[in-house]
N, C-alpha and C. Protein backbone atom coordinates (compact mmCIF):
# COMPACT_ATOMS: atom_id res chain seq x y z
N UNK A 1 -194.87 -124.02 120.17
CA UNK A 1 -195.39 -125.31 120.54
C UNK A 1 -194.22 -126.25 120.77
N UNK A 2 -194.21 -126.95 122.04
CA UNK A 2 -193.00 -127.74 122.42
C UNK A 2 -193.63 -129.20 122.47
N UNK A 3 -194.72 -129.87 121.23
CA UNK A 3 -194.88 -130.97 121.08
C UNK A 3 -194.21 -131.87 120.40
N UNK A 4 -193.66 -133.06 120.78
CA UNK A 4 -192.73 -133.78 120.06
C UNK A 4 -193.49 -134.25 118.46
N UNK A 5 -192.98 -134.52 117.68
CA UNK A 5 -194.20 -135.72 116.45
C UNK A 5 -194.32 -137.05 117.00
N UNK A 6 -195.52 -137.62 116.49
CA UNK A 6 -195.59 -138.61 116.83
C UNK A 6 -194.92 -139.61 115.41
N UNK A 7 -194.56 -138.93 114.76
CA UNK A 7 -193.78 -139.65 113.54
C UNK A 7 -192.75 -140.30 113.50
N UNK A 8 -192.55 -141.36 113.17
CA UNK A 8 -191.46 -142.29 113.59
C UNK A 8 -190.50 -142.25 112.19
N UNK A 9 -189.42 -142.96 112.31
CA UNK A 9 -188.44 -142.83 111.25
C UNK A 9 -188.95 -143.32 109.89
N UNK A 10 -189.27 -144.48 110.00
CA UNK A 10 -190.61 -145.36 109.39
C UNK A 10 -190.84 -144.60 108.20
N UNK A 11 -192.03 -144.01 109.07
CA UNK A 11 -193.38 -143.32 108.85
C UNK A 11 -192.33 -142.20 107.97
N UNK A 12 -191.77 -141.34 108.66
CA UNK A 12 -191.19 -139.83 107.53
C UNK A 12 -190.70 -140.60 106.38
N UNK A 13 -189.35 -141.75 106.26
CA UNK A 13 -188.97 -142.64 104.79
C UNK A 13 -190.14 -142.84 104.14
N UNK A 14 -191.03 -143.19 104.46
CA UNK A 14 -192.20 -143.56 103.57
C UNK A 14 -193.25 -142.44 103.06
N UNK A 15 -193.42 -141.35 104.03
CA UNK A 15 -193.69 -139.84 103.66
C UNK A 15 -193.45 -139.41 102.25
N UNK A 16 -191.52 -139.21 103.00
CA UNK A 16 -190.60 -138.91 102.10
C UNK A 16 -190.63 -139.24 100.47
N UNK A 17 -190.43 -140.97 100.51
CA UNK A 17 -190.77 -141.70 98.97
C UNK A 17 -191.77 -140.87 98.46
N UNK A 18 -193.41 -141.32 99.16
CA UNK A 18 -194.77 -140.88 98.51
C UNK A 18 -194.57 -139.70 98.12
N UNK A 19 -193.81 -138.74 98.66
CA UNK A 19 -193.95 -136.98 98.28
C UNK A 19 -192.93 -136.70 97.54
N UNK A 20 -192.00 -137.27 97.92
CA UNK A 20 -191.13 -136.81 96.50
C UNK A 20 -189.88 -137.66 96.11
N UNK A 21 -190.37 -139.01 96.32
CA UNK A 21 -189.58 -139.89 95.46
C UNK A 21 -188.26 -140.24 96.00
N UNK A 22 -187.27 -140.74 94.59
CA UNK A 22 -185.65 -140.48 95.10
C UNK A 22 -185.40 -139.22 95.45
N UNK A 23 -184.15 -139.40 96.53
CA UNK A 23 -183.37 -138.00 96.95
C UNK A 23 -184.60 -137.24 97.88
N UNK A 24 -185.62 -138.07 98.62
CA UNK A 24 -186.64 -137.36 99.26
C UNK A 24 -186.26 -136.64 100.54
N UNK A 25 -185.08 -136.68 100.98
CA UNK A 25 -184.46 -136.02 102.13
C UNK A 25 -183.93 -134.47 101.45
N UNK A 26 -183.86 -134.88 100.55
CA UNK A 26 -183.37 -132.87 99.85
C UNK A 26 -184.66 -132.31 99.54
N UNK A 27 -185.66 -133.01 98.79
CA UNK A 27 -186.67 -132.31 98.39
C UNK A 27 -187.40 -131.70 99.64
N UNK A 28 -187.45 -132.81 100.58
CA UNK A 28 -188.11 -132.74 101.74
C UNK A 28 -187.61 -131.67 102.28
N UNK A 29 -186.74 -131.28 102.82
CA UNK A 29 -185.67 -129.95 103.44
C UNK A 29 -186.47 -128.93 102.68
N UNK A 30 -186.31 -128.67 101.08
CA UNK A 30 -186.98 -127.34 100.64
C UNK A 30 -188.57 -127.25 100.88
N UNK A 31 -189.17 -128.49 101.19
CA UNK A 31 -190.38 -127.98 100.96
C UNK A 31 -191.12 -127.77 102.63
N UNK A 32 -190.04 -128.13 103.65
CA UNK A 32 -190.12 -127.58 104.85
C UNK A 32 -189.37 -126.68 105.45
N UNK A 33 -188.49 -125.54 104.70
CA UNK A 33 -187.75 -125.09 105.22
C UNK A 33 -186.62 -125.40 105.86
N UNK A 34 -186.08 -127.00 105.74
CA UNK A 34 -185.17 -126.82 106.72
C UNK A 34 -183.75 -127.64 106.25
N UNK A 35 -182.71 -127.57 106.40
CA UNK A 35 -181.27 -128.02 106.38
C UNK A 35 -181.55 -129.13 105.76
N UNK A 36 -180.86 -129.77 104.72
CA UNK A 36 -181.14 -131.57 104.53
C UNK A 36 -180.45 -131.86 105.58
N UNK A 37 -178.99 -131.47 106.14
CA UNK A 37 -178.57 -132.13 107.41
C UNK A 37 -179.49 -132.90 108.39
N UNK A 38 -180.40 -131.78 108.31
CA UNK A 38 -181.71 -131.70 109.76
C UNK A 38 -182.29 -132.73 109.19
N UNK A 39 -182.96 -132.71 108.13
CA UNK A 39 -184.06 -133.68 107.68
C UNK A 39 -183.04 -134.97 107.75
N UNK A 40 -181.75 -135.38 107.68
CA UNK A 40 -181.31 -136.63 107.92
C UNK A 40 -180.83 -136.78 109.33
N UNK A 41 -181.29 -136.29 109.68
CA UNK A 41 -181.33 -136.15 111.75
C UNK A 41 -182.89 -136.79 112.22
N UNK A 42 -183.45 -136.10 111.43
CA UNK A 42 -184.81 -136.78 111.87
C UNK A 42 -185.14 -138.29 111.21
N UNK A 43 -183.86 -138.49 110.24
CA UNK A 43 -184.43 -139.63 109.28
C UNK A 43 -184.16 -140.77 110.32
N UNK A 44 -182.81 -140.49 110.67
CA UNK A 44 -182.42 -141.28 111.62
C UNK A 44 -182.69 -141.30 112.86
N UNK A 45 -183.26 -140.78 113.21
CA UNK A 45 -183.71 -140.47 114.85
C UNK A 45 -183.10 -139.92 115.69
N UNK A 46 -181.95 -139.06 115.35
CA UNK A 46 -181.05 -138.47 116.11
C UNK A 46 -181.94 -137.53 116.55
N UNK A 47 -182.53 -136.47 116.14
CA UNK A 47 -183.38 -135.25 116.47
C UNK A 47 -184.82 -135.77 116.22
N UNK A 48 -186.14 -135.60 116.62
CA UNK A 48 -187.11 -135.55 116.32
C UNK A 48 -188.08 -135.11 115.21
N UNK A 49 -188.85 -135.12 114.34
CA UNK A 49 -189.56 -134.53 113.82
C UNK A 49 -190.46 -133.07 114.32
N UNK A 50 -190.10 -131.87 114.30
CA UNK A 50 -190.74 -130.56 115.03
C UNK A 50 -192.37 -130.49 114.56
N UNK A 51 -193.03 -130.70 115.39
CA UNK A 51 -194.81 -130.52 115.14
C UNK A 51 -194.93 -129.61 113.92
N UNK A 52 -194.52 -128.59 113.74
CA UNK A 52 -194.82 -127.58 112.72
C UNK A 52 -194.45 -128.00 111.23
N UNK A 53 -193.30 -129.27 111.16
CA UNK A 53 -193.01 -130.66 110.04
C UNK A 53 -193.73 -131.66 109.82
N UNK A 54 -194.24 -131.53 110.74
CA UNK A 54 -195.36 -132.65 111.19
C UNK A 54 -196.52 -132.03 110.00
N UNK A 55 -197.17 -131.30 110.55
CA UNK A 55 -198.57 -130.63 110.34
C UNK A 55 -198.14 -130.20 108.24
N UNK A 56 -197.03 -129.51 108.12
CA UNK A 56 -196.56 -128.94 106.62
C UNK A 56 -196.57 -130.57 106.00
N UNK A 57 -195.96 -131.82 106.68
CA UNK A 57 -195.94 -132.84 105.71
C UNK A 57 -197.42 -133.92 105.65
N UNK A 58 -198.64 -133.07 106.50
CA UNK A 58 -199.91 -133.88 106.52
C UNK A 58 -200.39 -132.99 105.64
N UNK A 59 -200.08 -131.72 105.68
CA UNK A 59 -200.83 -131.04 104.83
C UNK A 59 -200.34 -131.17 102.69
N UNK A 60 -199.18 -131.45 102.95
CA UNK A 60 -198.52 -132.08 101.83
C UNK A 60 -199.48 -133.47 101.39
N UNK A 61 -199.38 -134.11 101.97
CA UNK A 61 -200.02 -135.46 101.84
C UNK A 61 -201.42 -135.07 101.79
N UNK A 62 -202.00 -134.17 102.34
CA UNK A 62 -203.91 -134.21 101.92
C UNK A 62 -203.78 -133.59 100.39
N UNK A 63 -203.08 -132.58 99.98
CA UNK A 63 -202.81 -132.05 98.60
C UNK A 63 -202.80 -133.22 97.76
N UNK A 64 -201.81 -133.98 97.66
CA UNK A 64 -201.47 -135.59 96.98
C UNK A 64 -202.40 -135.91 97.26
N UNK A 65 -203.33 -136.44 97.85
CA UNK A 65 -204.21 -137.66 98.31
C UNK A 65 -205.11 -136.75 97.36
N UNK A 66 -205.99 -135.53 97.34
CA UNK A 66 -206.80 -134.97 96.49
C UNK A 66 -206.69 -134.72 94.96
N UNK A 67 -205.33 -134.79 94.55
CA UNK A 67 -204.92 -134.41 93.19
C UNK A 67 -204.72 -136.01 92.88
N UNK A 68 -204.28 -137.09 93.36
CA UNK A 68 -204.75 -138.43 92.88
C UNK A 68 -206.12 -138.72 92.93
N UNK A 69 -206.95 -137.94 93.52
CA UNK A 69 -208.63 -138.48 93.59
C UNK A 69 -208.92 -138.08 92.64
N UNK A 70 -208.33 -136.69 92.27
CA UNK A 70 -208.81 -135.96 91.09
C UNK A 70 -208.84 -136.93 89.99
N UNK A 71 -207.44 -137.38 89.52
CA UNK A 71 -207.52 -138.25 88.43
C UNK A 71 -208.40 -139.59 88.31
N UNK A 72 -208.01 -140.19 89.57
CA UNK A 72 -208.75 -141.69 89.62
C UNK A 72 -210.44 -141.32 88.82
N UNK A 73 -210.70 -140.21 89.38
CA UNK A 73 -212.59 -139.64 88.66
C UNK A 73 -212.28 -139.69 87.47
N UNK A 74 -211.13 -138.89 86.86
CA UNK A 74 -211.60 -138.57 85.42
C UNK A 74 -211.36 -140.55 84.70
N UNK A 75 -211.43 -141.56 85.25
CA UNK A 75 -210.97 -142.23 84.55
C UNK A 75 -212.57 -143.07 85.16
N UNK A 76 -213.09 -142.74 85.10
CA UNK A 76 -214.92 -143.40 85.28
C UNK A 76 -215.42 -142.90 83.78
């Protein structure tokens, strides 16, 4: 697939924080496979975000978004 992301620099820093905090450009690299070099290529906009980073860091974020729902319930 030769689709660009529609993810902006923005958008991945703030990803980044929500998913894994400080140092989210290293964590980020292992949990997509790829170089931290790379992941600070995309931070900055030098290289793009690859669709297949795209899709691994939405699917990251629906995991989080469900395991915080989880808790918010047990507290009713």
């Amino acid at each position: 697939m030769n689709e660009k992301s529609p993810i902006t620099i923005r958008q991945l820093a703030r990803i980044g924080m929500i998913l894994f905090g400080v140092g989210w450009q290293t964590h980020m690299a292992k949990a997509v496979h790829a170089s931290p070099r790379t992941v600070r290529r995309w931070a900055v906009g030098e290289f793009p975000v690859p669709y297949r980073v795209e899709l691994e860091l939405r699917n990251l974020l629906e995991k989080k978004r469900g395991a915080i729902a989880e808790i918010l319930l047990s507290f009713d």
